[in-house]
PDB file of N, CA and C in Angstrom:
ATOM      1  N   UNK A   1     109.988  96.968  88.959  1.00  0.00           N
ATOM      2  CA  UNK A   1     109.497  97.946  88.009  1.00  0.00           C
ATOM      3  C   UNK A   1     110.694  98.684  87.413  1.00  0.00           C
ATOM      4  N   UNK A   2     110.490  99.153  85.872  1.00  0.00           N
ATOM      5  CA  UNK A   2     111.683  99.894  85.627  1.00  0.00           C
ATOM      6  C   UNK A   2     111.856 101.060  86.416  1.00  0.00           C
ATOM      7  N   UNK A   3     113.080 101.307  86.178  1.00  0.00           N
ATOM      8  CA  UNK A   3     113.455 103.089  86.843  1.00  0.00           C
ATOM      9  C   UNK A   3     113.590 104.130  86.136  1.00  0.00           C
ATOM     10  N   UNK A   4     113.212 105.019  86.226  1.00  0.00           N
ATOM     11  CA  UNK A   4     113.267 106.088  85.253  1.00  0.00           C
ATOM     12  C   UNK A   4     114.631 106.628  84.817  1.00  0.00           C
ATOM     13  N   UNK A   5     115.048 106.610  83.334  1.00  0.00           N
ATOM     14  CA  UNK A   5     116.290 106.840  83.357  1.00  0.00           C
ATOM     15  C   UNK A   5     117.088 106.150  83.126  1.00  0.00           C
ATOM     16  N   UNK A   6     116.461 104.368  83.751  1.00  0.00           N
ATOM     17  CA  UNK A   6     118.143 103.987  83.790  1.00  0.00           C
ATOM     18  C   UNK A   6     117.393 102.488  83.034  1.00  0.00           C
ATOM     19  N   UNK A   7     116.435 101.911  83.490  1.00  0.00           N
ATOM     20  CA  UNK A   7     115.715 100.432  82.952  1.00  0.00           C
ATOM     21  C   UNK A   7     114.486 100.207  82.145  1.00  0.00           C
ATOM     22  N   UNK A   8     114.895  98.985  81.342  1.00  0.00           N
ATOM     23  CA  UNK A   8     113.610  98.946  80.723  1.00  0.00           C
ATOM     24  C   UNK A   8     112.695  99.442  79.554  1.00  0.00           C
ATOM     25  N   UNK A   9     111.311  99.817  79.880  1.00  0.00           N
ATOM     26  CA  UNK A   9     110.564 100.897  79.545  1.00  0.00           C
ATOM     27  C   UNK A   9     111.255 102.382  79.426  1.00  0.00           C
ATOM     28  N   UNK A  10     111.793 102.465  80.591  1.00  0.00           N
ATOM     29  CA  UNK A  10     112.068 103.525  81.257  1.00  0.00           C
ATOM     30  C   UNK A  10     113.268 104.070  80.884  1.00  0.00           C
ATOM     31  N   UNK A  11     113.835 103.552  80.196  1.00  0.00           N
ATOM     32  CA  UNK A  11     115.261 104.159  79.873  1.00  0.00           C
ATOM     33  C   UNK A  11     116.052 105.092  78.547  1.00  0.00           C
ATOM     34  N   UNK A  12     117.036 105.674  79.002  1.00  0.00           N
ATOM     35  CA  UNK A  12     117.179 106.917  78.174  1.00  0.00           C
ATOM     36  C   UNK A  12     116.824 106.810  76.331  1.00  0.00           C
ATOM     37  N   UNK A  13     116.068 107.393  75.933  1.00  0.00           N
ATOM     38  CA  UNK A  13     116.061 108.589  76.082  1.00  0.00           C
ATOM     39  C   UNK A  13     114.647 109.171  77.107  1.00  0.00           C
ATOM     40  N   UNK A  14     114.261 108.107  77.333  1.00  0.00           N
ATOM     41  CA  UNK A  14     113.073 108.803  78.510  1.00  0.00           C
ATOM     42  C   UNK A  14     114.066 109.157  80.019  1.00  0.00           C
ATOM     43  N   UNK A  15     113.152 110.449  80.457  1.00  0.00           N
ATOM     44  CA  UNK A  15     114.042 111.314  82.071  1.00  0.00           C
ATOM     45  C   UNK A  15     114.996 111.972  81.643  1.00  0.00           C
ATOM     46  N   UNK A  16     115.184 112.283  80.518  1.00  0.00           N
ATOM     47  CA  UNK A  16     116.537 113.254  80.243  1.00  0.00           C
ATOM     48  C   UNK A  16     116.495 114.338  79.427  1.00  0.00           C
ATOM     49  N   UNK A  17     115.343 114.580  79.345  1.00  0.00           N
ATOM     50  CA  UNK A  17     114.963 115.984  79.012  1.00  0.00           C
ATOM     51  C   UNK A  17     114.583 117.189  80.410  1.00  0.00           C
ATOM     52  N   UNK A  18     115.048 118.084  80.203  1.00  0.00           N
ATOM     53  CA  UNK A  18     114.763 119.171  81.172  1.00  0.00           C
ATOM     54  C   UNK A  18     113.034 119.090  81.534  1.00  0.00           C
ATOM     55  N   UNK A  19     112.418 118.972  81.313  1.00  0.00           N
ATOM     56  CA  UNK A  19     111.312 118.768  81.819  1.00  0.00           C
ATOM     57  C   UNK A  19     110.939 117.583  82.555  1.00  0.00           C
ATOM     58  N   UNK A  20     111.907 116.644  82.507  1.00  0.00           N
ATOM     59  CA  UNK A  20     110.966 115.216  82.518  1.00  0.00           C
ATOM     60  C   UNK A  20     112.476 114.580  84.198  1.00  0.00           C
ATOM     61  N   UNK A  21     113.501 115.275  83.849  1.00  0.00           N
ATOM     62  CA  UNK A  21     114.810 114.974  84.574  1.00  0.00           C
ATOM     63  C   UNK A  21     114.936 114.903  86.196  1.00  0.00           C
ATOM     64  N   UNK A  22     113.916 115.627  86.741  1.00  0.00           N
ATOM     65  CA  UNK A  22     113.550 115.495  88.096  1.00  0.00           C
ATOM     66  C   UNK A  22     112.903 113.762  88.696  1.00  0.00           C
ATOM     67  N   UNK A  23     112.521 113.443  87.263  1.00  0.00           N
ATOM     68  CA  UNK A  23     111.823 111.817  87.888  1.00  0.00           C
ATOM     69  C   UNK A  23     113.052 111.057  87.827  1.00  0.00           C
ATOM     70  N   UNK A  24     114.543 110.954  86.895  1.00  0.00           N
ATOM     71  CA  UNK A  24     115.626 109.856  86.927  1.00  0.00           C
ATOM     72  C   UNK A  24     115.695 109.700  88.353  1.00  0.00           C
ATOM     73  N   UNK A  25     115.736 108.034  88.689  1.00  0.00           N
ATOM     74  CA  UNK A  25     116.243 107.564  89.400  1.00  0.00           C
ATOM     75  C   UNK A  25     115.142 107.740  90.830  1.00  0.00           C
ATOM     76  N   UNK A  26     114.177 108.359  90.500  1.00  0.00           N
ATOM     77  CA  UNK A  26     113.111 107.962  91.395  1.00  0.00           C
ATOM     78  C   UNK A  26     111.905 107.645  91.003  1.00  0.00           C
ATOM     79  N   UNK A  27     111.350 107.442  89.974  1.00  0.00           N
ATOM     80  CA  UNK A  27     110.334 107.433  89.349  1.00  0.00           C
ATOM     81  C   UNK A  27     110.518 105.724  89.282  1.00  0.00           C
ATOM     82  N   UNK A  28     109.679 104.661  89.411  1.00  0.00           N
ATOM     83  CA  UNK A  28     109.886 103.562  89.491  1.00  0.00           C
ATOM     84  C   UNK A  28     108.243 102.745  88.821  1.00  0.00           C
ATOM     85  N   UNK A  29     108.015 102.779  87.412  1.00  0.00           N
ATOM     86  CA  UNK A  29     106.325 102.486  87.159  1.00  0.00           C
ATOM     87  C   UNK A  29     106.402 101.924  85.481  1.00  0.00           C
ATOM     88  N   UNK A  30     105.244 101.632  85.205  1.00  0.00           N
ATOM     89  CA  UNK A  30     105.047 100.145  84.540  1.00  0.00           C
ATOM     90  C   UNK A  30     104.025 101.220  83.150  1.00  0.00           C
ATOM     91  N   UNK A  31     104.519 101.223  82.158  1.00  0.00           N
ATOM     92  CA  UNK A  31     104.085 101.461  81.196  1.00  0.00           C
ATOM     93  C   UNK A  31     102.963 100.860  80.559  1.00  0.00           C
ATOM     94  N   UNK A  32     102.070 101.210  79.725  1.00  0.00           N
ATOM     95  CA  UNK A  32     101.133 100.322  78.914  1.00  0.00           C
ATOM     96  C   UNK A  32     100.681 101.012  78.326  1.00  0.00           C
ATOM     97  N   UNK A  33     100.265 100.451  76.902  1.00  0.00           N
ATOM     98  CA  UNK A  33      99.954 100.856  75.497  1.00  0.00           C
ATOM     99  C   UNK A  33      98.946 100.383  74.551  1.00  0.00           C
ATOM    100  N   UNK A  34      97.848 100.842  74.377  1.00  0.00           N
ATOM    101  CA  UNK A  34      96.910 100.721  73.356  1.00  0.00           C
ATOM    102  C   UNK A  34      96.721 101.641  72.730  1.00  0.00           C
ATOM    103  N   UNK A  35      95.942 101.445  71.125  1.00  0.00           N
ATOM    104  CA  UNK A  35      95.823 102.187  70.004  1.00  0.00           C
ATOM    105  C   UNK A  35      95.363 103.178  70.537  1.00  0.00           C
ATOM    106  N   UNK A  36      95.924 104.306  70.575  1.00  0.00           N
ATOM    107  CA  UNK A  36      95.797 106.183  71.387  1.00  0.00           C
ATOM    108  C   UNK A  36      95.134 106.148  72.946  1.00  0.00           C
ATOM    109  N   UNK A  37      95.625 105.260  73.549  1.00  0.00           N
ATOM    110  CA  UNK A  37      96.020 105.593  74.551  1.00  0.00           C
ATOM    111  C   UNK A  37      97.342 104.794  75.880  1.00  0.00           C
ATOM    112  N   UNK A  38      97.632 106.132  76.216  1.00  0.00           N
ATOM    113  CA  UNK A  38      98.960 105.335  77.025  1.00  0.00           C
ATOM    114  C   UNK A  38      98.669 105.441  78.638  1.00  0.00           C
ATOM    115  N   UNK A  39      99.766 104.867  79.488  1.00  0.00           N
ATOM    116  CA  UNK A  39      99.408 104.913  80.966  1.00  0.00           C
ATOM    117  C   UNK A  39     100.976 104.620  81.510  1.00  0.00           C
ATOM    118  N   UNK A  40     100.940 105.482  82.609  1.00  0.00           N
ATOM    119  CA  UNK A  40     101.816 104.843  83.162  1.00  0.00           C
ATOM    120  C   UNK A  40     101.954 105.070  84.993  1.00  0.00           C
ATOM    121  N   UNK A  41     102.188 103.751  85.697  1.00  0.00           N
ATOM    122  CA  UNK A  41     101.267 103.792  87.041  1.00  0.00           C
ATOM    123  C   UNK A  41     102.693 103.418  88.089  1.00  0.00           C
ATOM    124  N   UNK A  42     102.795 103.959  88.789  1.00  0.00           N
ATOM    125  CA  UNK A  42     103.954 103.451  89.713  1.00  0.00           C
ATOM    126  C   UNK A  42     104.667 104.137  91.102  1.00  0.00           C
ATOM    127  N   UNK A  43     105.402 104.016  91.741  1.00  0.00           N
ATOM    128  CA  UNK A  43     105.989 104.606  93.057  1.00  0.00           C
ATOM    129  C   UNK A  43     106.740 105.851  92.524  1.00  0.00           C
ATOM    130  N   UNK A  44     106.790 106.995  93.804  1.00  0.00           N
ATOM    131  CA  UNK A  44     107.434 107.830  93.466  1.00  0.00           C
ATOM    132  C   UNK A  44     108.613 108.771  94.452  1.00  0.00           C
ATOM    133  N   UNK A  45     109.604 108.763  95.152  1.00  0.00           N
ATOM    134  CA  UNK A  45     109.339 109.427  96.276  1.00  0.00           C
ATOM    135  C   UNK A  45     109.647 111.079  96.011  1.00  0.00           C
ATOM    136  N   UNK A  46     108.552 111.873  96.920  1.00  0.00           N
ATOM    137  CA  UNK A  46     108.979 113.392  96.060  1.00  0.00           C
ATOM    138  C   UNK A  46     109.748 113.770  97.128  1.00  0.00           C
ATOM    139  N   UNK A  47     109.525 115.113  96.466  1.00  0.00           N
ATOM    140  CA  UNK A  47     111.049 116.083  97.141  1.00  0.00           C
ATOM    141  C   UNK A  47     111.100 116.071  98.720  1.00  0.00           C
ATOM    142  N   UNK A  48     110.338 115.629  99.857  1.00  0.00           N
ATOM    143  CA  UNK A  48     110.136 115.729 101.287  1.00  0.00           C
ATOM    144  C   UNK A  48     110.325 114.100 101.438  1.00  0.00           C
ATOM    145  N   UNK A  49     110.729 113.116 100.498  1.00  0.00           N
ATOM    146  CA  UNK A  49     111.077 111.790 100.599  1.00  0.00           C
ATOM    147  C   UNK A  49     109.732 111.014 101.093  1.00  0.00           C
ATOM    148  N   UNK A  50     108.779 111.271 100.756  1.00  0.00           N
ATOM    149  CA  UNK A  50     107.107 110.523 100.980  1.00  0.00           C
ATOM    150  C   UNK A  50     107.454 109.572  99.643  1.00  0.00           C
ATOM    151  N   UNK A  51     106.835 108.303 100.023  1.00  0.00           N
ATOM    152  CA  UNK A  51     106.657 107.400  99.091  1.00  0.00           C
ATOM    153  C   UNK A  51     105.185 107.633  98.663  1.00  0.00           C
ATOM    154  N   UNK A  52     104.604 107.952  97.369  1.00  0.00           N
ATOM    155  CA  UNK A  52     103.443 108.198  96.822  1.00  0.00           C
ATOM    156  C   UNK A  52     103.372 107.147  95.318  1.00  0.00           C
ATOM    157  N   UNK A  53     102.387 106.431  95.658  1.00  0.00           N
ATOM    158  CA  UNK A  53     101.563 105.888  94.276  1.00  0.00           C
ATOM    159  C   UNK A  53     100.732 106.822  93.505  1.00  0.00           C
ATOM    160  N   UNK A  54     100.851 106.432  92.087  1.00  0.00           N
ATOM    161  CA  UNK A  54     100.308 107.490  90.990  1.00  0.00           C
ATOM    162  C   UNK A  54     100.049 106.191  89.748  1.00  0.00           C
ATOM    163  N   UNK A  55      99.312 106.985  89.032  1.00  0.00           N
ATOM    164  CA  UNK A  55      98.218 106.111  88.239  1.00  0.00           C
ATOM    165  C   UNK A  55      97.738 107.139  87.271  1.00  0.00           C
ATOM    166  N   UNK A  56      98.501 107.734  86.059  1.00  0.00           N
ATOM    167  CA  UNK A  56      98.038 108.455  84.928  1.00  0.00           C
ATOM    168  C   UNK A  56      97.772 107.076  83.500  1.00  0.00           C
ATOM    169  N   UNK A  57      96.482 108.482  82.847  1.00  0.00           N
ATOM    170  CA  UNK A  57      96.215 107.676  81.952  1.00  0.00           C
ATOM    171  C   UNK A  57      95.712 108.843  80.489  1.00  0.00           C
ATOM    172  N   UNK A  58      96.340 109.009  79.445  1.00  0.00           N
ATOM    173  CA  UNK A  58      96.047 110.065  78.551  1.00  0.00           C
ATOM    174  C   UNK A  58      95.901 108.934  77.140  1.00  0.00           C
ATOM    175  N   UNK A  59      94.735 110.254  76.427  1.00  0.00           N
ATOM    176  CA  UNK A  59      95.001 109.862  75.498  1.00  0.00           C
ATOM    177  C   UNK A  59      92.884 109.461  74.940  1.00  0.00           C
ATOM    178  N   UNK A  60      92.048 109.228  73.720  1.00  0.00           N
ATOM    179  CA  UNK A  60      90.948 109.152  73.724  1.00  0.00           C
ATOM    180  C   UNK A  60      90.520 107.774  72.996  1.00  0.00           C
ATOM    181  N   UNK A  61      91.877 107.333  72.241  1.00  0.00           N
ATOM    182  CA  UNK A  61      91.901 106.081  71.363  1.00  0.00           C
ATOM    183  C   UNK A  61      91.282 106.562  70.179  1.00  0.00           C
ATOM    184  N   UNK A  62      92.057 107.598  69.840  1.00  0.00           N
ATOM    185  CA  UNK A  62      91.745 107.716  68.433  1.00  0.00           C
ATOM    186  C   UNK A  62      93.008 108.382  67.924  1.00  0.00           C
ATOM    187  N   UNK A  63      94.158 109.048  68.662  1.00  0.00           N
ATOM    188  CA  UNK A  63      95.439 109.419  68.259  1.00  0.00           C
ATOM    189  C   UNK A  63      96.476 109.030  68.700  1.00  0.00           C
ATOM    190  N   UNK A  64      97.959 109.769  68.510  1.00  0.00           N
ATOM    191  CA  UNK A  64      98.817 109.290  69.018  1.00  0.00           C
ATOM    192  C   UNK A  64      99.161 110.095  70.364  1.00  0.00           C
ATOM    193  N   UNK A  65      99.552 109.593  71.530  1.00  0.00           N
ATOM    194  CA  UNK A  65      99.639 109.990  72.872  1.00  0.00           C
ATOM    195  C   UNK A  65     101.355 109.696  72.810  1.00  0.00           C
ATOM    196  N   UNK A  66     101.676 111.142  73.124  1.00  0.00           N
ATOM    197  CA  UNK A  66     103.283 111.500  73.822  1.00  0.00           C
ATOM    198  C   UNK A  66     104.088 110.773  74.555  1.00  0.00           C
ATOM    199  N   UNK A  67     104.732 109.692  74.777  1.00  0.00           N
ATOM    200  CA  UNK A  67     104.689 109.266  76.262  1.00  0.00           C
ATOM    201  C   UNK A  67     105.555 110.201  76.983  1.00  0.00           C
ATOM    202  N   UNK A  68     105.863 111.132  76.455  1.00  0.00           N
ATOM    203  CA  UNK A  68     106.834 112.127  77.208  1.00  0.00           C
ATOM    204  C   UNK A  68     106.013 113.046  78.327  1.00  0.00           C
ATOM    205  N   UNK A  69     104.974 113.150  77.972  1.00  0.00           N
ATOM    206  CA  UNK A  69     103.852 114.068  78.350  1.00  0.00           C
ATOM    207  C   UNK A  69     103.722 113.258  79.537  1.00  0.00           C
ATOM    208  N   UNK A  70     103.797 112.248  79.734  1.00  0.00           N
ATOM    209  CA  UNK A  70     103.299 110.826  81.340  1.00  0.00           C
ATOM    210  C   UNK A  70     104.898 111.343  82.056  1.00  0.00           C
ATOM    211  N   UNK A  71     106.222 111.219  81.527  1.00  0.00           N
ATOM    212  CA  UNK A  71     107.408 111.320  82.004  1.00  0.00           C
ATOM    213  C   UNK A  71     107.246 112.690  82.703  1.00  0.00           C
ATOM    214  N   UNK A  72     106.319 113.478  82.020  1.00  0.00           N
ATOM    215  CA  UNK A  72     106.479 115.057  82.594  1.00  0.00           C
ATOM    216  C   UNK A  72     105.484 114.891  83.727  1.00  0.00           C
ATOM    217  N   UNK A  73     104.739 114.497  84.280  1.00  0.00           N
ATOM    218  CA  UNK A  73     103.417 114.232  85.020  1.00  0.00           C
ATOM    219  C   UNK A  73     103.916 113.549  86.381  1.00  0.00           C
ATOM    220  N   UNK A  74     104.945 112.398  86.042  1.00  0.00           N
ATOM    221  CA  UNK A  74     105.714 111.569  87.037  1.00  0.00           C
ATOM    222  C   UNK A  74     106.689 112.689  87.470  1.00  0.00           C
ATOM    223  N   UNK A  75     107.351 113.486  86.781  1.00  0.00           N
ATOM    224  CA  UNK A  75     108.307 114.224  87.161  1.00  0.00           C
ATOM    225  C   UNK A  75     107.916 115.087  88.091  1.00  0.00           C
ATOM    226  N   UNK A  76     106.989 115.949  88.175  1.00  0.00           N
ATOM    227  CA  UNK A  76     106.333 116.814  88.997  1.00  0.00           C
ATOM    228  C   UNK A  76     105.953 116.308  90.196  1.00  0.00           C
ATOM    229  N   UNK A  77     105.419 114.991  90.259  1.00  0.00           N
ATOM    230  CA  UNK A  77     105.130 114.089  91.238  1.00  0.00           C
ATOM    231  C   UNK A  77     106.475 114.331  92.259  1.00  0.00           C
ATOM    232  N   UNK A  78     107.326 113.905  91.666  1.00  0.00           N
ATOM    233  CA  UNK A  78     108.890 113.973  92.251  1.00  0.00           C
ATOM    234  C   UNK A  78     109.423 114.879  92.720  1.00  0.00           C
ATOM    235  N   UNK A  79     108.901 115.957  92.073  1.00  0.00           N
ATOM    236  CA  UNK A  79     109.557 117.344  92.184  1.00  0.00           C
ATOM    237  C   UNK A  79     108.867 118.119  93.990  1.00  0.00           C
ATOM    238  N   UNK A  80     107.231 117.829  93.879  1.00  0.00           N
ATOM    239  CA  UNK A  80     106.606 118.587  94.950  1.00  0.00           C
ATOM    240  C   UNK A  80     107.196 117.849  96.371  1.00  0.00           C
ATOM    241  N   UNK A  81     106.751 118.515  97.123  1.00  0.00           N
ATOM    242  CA  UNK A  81     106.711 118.251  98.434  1.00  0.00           C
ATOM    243  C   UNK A  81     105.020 118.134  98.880  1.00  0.00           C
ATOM    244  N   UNK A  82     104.585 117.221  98.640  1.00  0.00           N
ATOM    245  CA  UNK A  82     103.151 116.771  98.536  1.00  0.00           C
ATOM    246  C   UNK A  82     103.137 116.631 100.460  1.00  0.00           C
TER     247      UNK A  82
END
């Protein structure tokens, strides 16, 4: 799977915004894209080093969906101590 930050899907300029910068290099998940809506599903380990699966999905299929807004969602993932 790409890595956040560094491969792929996943790579800069996505994880390098102050909001989103806590997921580089641990955020590890698989993008996908249809007409207004996006997803993105993959491993994470957060701040207490737990490996956690996550599975977001935004968006109603009728606009355009952020994918920065999924980078910020994974990031938090990363960030807690779940």
């Amino acid at each position: 799977m790409p890595v956040a930050g560094f491969s792929g899907t996943l790579s800069p300029p996505r994880y390098t915004g102050r909001a989103s910068r806590a997921g580089a290099g641990v955020v590890r998940a698989k993008t996908g894209t249809l007409a207004g809506v996006s997803t993105l599903a993959g491993l994470v380990r957060d701040a207490d080093g737990r490996l956690l699966a996550f599975a977001f999905m935004l968006g109603d299929g009728k606009g355009y969906v952020n994918p920065l807004t999924l980078d910020r969602l994974a990031a938090e993932v990363a960030r807690c101590g779940c």
